[in-house]
Protein backbone atom coordinates (compact mmCIF):
# COMPACT_ATOMS: atom_id res chain seq x y z
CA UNK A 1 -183.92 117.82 83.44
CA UNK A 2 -185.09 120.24 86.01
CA UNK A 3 -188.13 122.56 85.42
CA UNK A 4 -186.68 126.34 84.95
CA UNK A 5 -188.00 128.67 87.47
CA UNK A 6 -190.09 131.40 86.09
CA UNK A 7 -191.79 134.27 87.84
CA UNK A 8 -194.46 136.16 86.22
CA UNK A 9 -195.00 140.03 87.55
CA UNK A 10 -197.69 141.38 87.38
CA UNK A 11 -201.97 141.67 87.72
CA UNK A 12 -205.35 141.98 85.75
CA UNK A 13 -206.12 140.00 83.14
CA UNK A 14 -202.81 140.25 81.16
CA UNK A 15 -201.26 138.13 83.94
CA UNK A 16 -204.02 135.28 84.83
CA UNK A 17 -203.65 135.47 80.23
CA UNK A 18 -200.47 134.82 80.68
CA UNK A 19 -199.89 131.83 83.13
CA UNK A 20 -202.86 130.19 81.14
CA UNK A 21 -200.41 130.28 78.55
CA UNK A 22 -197.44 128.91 80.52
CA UNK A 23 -199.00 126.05 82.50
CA UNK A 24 -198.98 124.08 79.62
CA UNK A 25 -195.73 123.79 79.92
CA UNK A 26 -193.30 122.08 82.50
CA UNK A 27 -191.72 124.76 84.37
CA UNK A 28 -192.04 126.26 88.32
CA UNK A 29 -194.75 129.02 88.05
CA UNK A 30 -195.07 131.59 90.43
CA UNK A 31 -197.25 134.40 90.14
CA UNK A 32 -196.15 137.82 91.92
CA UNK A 33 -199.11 139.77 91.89
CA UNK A 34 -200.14 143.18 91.89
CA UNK A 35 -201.92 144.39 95.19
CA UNK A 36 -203.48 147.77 94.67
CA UNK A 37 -206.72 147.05 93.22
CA UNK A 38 -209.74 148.83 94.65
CA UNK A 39 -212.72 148.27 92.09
CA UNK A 40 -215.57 146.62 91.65
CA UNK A 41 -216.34 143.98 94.17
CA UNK A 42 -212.61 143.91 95.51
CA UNK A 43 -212.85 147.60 96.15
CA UNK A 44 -216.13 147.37 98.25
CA UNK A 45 -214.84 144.38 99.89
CA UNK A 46 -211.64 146.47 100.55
CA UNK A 47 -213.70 149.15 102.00
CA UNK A 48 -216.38 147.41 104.39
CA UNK A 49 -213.87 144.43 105.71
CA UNK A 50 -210.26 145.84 105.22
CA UNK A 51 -209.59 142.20 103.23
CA UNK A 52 -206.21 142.87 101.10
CA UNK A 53 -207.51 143.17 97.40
CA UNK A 54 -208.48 139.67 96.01
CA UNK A 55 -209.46 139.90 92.49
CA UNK A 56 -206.16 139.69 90.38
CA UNK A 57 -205.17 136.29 93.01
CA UNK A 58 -208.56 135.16 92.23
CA UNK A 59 -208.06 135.56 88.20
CA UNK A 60 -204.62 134.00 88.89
CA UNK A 61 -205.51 131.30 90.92
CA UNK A 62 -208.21 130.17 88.32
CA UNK A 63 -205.48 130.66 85.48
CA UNK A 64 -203.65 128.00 87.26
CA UNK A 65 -206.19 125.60 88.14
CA UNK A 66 -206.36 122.05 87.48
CA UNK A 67 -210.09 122.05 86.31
CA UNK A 68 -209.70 125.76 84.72
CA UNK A 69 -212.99 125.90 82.62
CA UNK A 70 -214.97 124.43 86.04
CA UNK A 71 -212.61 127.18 88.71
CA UNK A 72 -213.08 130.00 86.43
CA UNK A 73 -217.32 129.57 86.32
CA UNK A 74 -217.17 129.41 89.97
CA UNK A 75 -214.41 131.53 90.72
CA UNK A 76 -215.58 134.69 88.21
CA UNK A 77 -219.37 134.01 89.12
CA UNK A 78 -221.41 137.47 89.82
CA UNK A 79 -224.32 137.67 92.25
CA UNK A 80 -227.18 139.06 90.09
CA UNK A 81 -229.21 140.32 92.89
CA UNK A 82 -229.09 140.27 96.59
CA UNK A 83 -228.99 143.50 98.90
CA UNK A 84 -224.99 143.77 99.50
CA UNK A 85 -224.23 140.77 97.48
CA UNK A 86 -225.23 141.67 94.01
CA UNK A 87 -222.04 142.66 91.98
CA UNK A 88 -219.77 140.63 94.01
CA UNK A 89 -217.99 137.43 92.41
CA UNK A 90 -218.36 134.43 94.52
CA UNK A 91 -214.10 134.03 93.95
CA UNK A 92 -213.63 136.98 96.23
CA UNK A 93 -216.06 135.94 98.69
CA UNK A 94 -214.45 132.63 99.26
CA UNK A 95 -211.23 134.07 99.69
CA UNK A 96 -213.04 136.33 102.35
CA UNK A 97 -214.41 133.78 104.27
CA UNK A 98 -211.25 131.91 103.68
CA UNK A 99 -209.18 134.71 105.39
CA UNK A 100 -211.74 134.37 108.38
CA UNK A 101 -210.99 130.72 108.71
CA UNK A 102 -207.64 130.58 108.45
CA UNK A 103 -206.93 133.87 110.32
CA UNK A 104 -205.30 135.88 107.44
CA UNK A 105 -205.20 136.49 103.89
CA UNK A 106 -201.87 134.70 102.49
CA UNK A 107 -203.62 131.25 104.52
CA UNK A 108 -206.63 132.09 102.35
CA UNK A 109 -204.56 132.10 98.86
CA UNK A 110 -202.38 128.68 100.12
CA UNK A 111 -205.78 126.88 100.91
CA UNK A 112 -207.36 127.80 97.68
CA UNK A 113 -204.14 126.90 95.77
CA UNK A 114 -204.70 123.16 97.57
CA UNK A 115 -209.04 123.26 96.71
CA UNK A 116 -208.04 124.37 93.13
CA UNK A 117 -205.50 122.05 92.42
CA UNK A 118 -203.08 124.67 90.94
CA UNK A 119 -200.07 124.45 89.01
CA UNK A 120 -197.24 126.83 90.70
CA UNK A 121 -197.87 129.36 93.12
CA UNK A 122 -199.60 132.33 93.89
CA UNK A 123 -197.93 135.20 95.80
CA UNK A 124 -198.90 138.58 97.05
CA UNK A 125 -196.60 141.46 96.34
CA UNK A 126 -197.15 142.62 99.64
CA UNK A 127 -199.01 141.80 102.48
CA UNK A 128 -199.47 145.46 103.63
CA UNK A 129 -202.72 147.69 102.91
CA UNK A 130 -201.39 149.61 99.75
CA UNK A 131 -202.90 152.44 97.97
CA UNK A 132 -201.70 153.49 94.26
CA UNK A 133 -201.62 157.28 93.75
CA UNK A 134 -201.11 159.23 89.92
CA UNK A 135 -199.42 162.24 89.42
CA UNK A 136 -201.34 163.72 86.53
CA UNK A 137 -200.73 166.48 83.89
CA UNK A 138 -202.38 169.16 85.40
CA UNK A 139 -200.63 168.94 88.67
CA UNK A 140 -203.36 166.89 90.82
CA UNK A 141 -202.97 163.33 92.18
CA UNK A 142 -205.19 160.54 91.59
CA UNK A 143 -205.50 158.25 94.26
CA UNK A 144 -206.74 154.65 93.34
CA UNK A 145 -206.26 152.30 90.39
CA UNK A 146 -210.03 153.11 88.89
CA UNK A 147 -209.47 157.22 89.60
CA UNK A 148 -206.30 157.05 88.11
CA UNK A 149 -207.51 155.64 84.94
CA UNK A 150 -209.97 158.08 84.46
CA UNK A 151 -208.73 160.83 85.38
CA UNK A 152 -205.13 159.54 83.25
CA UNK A 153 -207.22 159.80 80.20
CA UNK A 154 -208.21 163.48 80.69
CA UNK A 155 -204.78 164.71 81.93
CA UNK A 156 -202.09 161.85 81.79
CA UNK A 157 -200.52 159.68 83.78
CA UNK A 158 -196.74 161.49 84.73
CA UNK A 159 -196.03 159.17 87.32
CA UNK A 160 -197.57 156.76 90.03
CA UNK A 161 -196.60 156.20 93.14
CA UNK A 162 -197.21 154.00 96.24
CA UNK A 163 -198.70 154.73 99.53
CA UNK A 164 -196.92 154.30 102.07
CA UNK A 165 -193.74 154.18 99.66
CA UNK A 166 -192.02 151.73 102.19
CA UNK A 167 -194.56 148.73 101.83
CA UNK A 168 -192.62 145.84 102.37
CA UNK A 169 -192.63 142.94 99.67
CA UNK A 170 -193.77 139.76 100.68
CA UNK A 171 -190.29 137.61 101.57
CA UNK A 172 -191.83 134.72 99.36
CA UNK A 173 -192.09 136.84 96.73
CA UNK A 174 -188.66 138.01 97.04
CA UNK A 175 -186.99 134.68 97.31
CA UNK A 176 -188.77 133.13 94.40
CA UNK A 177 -187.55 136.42 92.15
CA UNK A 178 -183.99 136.20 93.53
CA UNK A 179 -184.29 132.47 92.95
CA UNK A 180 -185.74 132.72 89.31
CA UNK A 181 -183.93 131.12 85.82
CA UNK A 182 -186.48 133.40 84.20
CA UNK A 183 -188.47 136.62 85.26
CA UNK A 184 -191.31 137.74 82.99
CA UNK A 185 -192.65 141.46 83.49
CA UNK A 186 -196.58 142.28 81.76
CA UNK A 187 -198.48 142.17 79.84
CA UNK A 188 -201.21 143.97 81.65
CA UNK A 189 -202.41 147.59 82.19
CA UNK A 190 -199.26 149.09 82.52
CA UNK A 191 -199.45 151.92 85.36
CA UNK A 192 -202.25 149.88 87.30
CA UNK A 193 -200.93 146.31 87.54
CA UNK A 194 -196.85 146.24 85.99
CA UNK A 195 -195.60 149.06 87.73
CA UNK A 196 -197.08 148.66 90.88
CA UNK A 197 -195.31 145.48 92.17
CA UNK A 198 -191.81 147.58 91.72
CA UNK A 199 -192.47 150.31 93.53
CA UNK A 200 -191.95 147.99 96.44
CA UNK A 201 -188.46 148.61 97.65
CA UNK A 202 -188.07 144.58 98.16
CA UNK A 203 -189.62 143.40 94.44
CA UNK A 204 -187.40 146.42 93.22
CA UNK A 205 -183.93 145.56 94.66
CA UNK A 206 -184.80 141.65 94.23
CA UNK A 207 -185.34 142.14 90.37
CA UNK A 208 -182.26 144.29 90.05
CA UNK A 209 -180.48 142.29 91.91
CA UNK A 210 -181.60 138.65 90.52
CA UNK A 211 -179.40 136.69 88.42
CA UNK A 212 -182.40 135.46 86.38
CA UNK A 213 -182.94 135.99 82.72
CA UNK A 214 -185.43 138.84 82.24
CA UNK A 215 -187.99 139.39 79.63
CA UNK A 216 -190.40 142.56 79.22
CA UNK A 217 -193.40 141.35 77.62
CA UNK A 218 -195.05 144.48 75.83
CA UNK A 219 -198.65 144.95 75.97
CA UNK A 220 -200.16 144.30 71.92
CA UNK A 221 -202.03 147.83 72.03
CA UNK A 222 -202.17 150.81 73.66
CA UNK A 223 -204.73 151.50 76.59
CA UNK A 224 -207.49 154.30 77.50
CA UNK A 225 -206.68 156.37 80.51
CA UNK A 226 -202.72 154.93 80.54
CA UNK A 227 -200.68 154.49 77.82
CA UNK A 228 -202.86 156.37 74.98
CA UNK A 229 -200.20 157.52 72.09
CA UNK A 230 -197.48 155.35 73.98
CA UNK A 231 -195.30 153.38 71.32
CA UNK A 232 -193.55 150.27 72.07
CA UNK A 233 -190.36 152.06 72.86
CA UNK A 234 -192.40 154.47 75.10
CA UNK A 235 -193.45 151.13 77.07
CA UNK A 236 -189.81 149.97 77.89
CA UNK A 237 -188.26 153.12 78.43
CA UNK A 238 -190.76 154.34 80.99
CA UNK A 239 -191.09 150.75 82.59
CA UNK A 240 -187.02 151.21 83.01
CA UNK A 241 -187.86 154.18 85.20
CA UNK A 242 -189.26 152.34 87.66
CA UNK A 243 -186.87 149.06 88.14
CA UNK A 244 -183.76 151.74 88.05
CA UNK A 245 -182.65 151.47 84.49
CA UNK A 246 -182.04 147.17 84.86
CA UNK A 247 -181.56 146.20 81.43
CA UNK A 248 -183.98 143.12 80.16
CA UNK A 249 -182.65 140.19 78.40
CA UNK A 250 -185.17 140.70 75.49
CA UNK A 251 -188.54 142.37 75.04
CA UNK A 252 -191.11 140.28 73.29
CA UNK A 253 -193.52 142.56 71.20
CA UNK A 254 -196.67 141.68 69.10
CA UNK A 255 -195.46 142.05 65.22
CA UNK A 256 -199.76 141.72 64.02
CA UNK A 257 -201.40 144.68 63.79
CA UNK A 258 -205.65 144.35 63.18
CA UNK A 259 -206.85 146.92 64.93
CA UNK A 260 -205.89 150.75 64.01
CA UNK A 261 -207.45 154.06 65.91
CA UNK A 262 -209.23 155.98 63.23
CA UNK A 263 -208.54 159.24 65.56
CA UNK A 264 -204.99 158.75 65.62
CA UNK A 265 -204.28 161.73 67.22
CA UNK A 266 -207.12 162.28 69.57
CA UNK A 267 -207.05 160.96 73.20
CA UNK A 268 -208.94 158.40 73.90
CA UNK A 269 -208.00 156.16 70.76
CA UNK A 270 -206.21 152.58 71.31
CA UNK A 271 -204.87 150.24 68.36
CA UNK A 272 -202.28 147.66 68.05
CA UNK A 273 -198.86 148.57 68.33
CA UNK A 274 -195.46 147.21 67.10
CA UNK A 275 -191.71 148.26 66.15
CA UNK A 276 -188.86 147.33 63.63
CA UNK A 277 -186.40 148.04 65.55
CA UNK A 278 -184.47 144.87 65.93
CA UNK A 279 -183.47 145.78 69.45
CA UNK A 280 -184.26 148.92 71.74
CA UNK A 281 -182.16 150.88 74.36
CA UNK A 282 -179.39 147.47 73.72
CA UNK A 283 -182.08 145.09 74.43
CA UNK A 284 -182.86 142.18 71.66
CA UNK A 285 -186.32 142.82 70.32
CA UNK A 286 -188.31 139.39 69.85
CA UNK A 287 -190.85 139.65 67.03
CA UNK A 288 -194.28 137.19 67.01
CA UNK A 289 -197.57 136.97 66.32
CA UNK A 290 -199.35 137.34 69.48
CA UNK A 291 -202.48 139.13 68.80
CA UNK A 292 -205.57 137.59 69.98
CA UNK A 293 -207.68 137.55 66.49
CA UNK A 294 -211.30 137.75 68.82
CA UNK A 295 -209.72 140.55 71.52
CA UNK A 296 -207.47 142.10 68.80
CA UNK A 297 -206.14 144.62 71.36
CA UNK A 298 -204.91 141.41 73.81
CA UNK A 299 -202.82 138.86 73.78
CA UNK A 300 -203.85 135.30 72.94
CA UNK A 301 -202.68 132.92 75.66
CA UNK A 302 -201.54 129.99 73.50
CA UNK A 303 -199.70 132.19 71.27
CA UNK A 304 -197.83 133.81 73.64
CA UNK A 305 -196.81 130.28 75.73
CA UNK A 306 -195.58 129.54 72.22
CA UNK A 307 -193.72 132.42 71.50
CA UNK A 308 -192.00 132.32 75.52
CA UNK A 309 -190.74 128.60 74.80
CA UNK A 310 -188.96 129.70 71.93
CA UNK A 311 -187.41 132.81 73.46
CA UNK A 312 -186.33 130.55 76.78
CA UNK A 313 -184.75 127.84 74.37
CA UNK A 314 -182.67 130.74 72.76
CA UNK A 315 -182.02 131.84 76.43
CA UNK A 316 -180.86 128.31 77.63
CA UNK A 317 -183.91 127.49 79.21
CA UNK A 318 -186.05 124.49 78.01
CA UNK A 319 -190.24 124.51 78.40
CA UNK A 320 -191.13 121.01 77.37
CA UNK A 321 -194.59 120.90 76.99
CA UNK A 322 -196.36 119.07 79.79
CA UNK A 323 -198.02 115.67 79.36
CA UNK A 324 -200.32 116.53 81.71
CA UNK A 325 -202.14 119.84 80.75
């Protein structure tokens, strides 16, 4: 039987998370991810070389390694010390020097797909220099993924937007969506790495557009500086803003709850979050144990690769586990 295709939107950790989860099983991975990240060591390599950002393809790449425990030591390792090299992970350097080597970035994430060994792929977005901006409470705009969730928690996040708005998505990106059995959308930081991807015009009208089975996978808590006080139902409806009201095949939502804000009401406090609603806005609501008992406000990997085998199979879609991971 032929491997389903699954694509996996997204960035951060709640995407590498998530393909950790999914490699163990046989399928045809590819990773769409998020390009607007400007901190730490990928913002200050953004800055002083003009590099497109590579931390989130560096956490995905590693994800989807062959050797995973031996990629991610190397891949994630911080310099210490060193004038202009202390702070910077030795993952995004590579991919730096990479780029020089090979002439541009997307040669630089193909030839550390081949050194890693992956399983799948690993696809910008876009290849254009993008910029996320926030449109906050009080009327200003935040411009950057770390300003925006600061300044998010002291005003909120109304809406984010793209600069320039007419990036355009990178065609493998948009072939492997249109192409998809199965798209999955999150978990992650929701205004910082799932939105961001569809406010490409391309990634937009592809996922619209695609035939493929789609599943919103909601984020197990909420998150300082974007989604404080946001409910499950808050997640989906505002995610449906941005991907033009397209209706997902099933939303898959942590039912555990283990960690609860003692502020409830004050901004600033995160906790688990859930529903029992057995579907929202028409779409089926799938209901599993997902928490991650050590990160209580993340998913656990395993559990979730479970949990996404069992919702393809009701879908049509087999994910054997593999023999060889």
């Amino acid at each position: 039987m032929t491997p389903p295709k699954i694509v996996a939107i997204g960035g951060g950790s709640g995407l590498a998370m998530l393909l950790r989860g999914l490699k163990k099983y046989r399928a045809e991975l590819t990773a769409v991810v998020t390009m607007t990240d400007n901190g730490a060591s990928t913002g200050r390599l953004r800055r002083e070389t003009g590099i497109l950002p590579p931390g989130d393809i560096r956490n995905c790449l590693t994800a989807l390694a062959k050797d995973e425990e031996l990629a991610t030591r190397l891949f994630q390792y911080r310099f210490k010390q060193g004038r202009g090299l202390s702070g910077h992970s030795l993952g995004n350097l590579l991919l730096l020097a990479l780029s020089d080597i090979t002439g541009d970035f997307e040669s630089a994430v193909e030839a550390s797909s081949k050194i890693l060994a992956v399983k799948g792929r690993v696809i910008p977005a876009t290849l254009d220099n993008v910029h996320l901006t926030a449109e906050l409470g009080n009327g200003q705009t935040a411009l950057g993924q770390v300003d925006i969730s600061v300044l998010g928690h002291r005003y909120k996040i109304r809406r984010v937007n793209l600069l320039p708005p007419d990036a355009t998505g990178h065609p493998a990106a948009v072939a492997a969506i249109r192409e998809a059995d199965l798209v999955l959308v999150g978990p992650g930081s929701f205004y910082t790495s799932v939105v961001p991807s569809f406010l490409i015009p391309d990634i937009r009208s592809a996922f619209e557009e695609s035939s493929a089975r789609k599943i919103y996978i909601c984020n197990a808590s909420t998150e300082r500086g974007e989604t404080e006080g946001f409910s499950v139902e808050d997640h989906i409806e505002t995610l449906r803003q941005y991907v033009n009201g397209t209706r997902f095949d099933g939303v898959l939502v942590n039912e555990r709850i283990l960690t609860v804000a003692k502020n409830e009401g004050k901004l600033g406090s995160v906790r688990n979050i859930t529903t029992d609603q057995p579907a929202i806005s028409g779409m089926k609501v799938y209901l599993y144990d997902l928490v991650n008992e050590s990160k209580p406000l993340y998913h656990d990997s395993i559990k979730l690769g479970a949990a996404l085998a069992e919702v393809a199979e009701g879908l049509g879609l087999s994910l054997n586990r593999s023999s060889s991971r």
